[in-house]
Protein backbone atom coordinates (compact mmCIF):
# COMPACT_ATOMS: atom_id res chain seq x y z
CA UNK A 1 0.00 0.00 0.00
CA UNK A 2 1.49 3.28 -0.66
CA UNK A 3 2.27 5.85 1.58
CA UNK A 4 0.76 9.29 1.40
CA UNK A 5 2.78 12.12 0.79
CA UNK A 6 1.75 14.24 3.44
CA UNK A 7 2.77 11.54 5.84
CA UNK A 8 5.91 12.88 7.97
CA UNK A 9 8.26 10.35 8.22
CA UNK A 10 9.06 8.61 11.85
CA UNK A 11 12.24 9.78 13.29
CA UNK A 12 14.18 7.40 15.88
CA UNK A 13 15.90 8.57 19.07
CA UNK A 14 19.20 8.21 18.97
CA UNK A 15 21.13 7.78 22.32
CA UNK A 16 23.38 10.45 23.87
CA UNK A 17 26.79 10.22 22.86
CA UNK A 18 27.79 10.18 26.32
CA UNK A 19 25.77 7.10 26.59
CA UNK A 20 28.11 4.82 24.59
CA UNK A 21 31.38 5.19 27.45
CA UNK A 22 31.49 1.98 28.91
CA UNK A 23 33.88 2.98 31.65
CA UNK A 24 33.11 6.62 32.81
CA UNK A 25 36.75 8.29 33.78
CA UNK A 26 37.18 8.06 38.26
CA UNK A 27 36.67 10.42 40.14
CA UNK A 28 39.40 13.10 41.39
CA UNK A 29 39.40 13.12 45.61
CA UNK A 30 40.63 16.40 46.54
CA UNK A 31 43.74 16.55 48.93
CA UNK A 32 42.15 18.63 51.20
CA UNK A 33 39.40 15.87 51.60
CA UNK A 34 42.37 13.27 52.71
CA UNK A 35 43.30 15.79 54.45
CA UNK A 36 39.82 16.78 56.64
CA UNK A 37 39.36 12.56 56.87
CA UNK A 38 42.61 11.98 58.58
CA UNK A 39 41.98 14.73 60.71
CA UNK A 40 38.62 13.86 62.00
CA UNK A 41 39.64 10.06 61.99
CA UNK A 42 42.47 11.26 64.38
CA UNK A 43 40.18 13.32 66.30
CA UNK A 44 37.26 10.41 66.68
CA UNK A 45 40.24 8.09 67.82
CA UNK A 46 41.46 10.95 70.53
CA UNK A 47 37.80 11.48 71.90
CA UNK A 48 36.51 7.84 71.86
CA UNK A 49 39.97 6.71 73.42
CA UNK A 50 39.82 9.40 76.19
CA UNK A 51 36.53 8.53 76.97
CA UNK A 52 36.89 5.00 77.45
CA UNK A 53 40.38 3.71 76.96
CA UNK A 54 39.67 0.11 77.97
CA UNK A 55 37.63 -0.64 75.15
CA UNK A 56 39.45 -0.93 71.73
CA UNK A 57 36.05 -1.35 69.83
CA UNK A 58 34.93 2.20 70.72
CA UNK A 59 38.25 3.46 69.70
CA UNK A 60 37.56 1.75 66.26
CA UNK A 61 34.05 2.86 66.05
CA UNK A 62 35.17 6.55 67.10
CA UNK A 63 37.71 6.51 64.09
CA UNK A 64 35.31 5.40 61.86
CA UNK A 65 32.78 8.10 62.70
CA UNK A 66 35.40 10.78 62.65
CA UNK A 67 36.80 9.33 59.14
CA UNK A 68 32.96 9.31 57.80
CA UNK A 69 32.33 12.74 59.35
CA UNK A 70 35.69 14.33 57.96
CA UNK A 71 34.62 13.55 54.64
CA UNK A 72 31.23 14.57 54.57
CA UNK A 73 32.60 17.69 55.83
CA UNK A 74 35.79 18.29 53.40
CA UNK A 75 32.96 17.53 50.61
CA UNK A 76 30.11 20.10 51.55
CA UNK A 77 33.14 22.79 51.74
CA UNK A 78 34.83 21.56 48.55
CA UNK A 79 31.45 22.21 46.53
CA UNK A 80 31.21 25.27 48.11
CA UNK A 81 34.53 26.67 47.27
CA UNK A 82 34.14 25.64 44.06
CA UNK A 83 30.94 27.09 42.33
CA UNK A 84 31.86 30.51 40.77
């Protein structure tokens, strides 16, 4: 059957170029974010350990939720400093 001529023809979507990278490049961690993570790891370690030094699982658990906390923090001030 033919078609009519008035007919537009049906266009396809064709994917993002961006789509087609298999392996998307790392991302960059900032120095100062080592930085603020060793920090507040230290400082965790110094408060949990002071607090209770008998108990080596609190010191662990104190680093751990100074490391996590020191790089939430270097990351909020990171994008801040960075938008222009």
């Amino acid at each position: 059957m033919p078609e009519s001529k008035s007919r537009h023809p049906h266009h396809h979507q064709h994917p993002n170029s961006n789509t087609h990278n298999a392996h998307p490049k790392p991302k960059k961690i900032s120095p100062i974010v080592i930085l603020a993570v060793l920090f507040f790891a230290f400082l965790g370690f110094g408060i949990s350990y002071f607090i209770d030094d008998t108990s080596i699982g609190k010191a662990i658990a104190g680093t751990l939720l100074g490391a996590i906390a020191g790089y939430i923090f270097a990351n909020q001030i990171n994008k801040s400093f960075s938008k222009k």
